[in-house]
Protein backbone atom coordinates (compact mmCIF):
# COMPACT_ATOMS: atom_id res chain seq x y z
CA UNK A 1 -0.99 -28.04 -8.59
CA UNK A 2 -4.30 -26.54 -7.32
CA UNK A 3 -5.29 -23.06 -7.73
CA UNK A 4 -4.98 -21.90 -4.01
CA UNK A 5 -1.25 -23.91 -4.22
CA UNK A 6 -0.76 -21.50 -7.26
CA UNK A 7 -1.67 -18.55 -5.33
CA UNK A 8 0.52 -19.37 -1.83
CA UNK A 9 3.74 -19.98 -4.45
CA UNK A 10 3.28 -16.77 -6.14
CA UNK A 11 2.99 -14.95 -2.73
CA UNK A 12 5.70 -16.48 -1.29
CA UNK A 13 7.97 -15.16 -4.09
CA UNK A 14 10.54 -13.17 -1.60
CA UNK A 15 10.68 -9.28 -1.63
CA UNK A 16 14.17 -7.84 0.07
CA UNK A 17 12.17 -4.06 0.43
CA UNK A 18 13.37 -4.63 3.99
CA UNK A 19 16.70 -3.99 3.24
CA UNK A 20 16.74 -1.64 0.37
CA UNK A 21 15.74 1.80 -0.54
CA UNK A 22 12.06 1.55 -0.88
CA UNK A 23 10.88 3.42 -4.37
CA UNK A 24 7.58 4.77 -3.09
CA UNK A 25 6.23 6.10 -6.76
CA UNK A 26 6.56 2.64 -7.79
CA UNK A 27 4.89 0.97 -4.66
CA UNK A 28 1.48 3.26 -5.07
CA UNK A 29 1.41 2.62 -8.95
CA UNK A 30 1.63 -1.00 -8.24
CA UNK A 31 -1.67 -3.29 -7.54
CA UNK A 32 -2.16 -4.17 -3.73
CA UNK A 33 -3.96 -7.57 -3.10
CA UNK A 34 -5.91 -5.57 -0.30
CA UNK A 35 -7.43 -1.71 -0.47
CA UNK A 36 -8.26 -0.03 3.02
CA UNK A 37 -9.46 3.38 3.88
CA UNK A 38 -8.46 5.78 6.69
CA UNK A 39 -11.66 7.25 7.39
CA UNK A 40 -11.63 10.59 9.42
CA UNK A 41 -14.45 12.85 11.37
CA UNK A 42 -13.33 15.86 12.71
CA UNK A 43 -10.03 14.31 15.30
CA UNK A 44 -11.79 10.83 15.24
CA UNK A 45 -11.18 7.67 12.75
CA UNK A 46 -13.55 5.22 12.02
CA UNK A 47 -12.54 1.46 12.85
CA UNK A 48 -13.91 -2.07 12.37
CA UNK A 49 -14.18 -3.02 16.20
CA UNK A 50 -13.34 -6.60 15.60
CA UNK A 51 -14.55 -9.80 17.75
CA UNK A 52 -12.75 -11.50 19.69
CA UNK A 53 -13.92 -15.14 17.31
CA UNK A 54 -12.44 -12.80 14.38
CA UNK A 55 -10.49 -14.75 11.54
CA UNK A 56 -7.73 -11.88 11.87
CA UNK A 57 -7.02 -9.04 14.37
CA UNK A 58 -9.36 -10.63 16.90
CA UNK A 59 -10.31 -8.03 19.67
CA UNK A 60 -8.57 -5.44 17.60
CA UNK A 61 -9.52 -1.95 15.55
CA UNK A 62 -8.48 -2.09 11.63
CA UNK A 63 -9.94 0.30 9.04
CA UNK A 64 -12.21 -0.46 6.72
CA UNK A 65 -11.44 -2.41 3.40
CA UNK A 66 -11.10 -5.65 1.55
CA UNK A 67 -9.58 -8.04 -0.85
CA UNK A 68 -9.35 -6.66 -4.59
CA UNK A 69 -11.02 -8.58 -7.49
CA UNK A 70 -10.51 -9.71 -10.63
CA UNK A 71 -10.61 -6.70 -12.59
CA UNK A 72 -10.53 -4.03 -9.98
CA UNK A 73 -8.21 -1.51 -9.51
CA UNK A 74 -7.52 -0.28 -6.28
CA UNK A 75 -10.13 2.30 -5.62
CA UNK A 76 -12.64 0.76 -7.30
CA UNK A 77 -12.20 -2.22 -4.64
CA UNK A 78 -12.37 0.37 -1.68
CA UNK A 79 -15.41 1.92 -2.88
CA UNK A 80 -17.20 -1.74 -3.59
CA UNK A 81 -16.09 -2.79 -0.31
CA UNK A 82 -16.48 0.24 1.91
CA UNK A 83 -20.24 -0.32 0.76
CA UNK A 84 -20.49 -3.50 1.49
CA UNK A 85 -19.24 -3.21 4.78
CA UNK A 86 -20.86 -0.20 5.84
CA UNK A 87 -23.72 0.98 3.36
CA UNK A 88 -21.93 3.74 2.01
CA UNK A 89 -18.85 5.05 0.29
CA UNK A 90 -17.11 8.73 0.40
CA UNK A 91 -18.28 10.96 -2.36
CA UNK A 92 -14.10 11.79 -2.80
CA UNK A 93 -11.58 9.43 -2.68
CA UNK A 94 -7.79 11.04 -3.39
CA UNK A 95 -7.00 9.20 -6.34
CA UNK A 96 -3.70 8.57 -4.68
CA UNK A 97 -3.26 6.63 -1.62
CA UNK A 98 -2.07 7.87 1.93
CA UNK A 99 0.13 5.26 2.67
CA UNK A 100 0.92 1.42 1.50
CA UNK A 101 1.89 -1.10 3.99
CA UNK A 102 4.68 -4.12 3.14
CA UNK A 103 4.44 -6.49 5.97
CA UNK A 104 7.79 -8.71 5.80
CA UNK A 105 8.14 -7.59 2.23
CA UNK A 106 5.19 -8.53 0.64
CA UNK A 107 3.19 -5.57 -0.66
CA UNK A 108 0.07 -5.99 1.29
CA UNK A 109 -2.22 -2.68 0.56
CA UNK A 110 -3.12 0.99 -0.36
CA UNK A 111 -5.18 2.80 2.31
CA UNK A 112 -6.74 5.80 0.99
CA UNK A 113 -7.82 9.14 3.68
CA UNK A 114 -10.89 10.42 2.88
CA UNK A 115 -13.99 12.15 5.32
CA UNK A 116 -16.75 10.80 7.17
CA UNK A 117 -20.02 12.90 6.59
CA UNK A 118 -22.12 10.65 8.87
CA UNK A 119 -22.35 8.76 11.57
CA UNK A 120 -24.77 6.13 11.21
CA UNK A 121 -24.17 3.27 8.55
CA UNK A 122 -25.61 -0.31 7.78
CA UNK A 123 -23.45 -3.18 8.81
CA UNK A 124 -23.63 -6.86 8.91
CA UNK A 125 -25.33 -8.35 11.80
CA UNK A 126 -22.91 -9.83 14.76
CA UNK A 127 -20.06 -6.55 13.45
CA UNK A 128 -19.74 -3.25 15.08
CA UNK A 129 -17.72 0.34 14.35
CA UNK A 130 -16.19 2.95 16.61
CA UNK A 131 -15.29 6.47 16.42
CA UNK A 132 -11.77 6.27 18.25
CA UNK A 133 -8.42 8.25 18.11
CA UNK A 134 -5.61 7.76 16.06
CA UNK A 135 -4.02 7.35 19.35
CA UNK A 136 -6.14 4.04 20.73
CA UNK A 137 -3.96 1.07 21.77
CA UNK A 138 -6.85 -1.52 20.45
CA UNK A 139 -5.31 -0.62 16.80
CA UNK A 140 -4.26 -3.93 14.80
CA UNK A 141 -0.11 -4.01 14.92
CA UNK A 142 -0.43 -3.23 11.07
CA UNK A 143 -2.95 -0.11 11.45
CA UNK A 144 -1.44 1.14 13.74
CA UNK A 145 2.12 1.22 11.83
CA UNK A 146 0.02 3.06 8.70
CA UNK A 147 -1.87 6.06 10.85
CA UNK A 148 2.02 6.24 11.63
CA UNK A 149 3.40 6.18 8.95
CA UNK A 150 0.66 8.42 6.67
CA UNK A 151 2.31 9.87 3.63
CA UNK A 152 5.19 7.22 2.89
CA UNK A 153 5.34 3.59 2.88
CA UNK A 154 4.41 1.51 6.19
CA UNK A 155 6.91 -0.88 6.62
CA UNK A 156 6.24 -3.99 9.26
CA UNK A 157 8.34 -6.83 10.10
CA UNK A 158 6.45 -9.89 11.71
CA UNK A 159 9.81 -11.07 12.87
CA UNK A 160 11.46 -12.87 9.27
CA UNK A 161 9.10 -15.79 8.94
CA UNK A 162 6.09 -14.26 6.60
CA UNK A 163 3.77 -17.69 7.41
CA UNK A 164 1.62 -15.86 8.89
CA UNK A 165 0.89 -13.26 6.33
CA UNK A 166 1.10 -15.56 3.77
CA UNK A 167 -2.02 -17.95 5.56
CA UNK A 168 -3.73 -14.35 5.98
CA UNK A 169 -3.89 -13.39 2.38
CA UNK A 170 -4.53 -17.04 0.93
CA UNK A 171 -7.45 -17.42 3.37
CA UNK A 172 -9.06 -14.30 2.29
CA UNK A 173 -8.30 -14.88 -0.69
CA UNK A 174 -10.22 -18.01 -0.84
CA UNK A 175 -13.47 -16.42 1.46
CA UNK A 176 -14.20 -13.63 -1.37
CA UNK A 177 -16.13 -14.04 -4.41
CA UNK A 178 -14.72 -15.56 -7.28
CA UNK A 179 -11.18 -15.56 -7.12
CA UNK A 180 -8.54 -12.02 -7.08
CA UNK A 181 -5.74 -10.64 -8.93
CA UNK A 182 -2.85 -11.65 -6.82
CA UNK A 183 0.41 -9.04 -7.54
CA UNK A 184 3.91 -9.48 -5.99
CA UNK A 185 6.06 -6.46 -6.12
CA UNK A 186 9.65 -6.66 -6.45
CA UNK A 187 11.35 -3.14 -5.41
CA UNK A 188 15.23 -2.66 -5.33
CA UNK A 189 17.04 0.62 -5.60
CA UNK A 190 20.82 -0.91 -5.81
CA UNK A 191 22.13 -3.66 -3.49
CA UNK A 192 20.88 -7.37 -3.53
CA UNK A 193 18.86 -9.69 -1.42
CA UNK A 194 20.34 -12.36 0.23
CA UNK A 195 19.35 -15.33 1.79
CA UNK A 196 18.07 -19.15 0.51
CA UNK A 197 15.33 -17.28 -2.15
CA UNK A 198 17.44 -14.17 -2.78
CA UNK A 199 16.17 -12.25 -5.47
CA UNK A 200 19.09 -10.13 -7.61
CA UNK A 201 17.73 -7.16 -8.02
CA UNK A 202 19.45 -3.82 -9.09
CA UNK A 203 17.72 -0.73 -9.89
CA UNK A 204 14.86 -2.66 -10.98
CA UNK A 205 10.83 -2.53 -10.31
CA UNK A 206 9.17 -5.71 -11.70
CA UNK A 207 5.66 -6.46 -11.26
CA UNK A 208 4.63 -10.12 -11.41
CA UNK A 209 0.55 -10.39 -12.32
CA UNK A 210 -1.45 -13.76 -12.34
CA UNK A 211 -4.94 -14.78 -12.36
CA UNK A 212 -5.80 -17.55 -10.01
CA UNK A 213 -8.84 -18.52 -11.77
């Protein structure tokens, strides 16, 4: 079975946070495959304007971030990438994050608020940024649920059938360097899932780790 095959089966382990009572504590302590920020001057945020040829969110705004690493926890991934992708980093990041998003269950990332002190930053050719408001309809479906959602858990359903997400995270997966940490969260607070790959889960908060590499 190849590594990427590895990867796709972990991820597609079921998560029924859908229909249970979602134990926030225990979705910020866990480690999200992606880390995104929620950057903020004065009443504007600063977005990724993406293109319309873009792998994800084509035509769309989505804040800042990337895929975590090997060996990264989740602000050190934010800070790494947020230079990267724009030259520079906040001098303060809350050590805690603003919000985490699940997107059909799977535990997808931590965004983290901080402040803007600038407004000029290096960036790759052929990619642009925006000052917008919280309020602009070009947000990504999944951004858009976050700014919404800012102090709990973001919770988006892409209709039951998690393909999509699932060919999201094992392509970016595969376009970073080296290979990430890939963590599946299982979150229950009484009840049990149901369906084909139920998952019994009562009172419980298990974190499954593996390397892919």
């Amino acid at each position: 079975m190849g590594k990427g095959t590895q990867l796709v089966l972990l991820l597609a382990l079921p998560i029924a946070a859908l229909r249970m009572n979602i134990d926030v504590a225990a979705v910020r302590a866990a480690a999200a495959p992606f880390s995104c920020a929620i950057l903020r001057r004065g009443d504007k945020l600063l977005a990724e304007v993406r293109g319309a040829d873009a792998q994800a969110a084509a035509g769309r705004l989505t804040c800042y971030g990337g895929k975590r690493e090997r060996g990264e926890s989740s602000l050190e991934c934010l800070v790494r990438e947020l230079n990267e992708e724009l030259g520079w980093a906040p001098a303060h990041i809350p050590a805690e994050p603003a919000c985490s998003l699940l997107v059909d269950g799977y535990l997808i990332a931590h965004f983290y608020e901080a402040s803007v002190d600038r407004t000029v930053f290096v960036v790759e050719q052929g990619r642009s940024f925006a000052f917008v408001d919280e309020s602009d309809a070009r947000w990504s479906a999944w951004h858009a649920r976050v700014l919404a959602a800012r102090g709990a858990v973001a919770v988006f359903d892409d209709g039951g059938d998690p393909a999509a997400t699932l060919e999201l995270l094992r392509l970016r997966a595969n376009s970073r360097r080296g290979r990430a940490r890939a963590t599946v969260l299982l979150i229950a607070d009484g009840g049990a899932a149901s369906g084909p790959h139920a998952i019994d889960a009562t009172h419980c908060v298990n974190v499954l780790t593996k390397l892919t590499n």
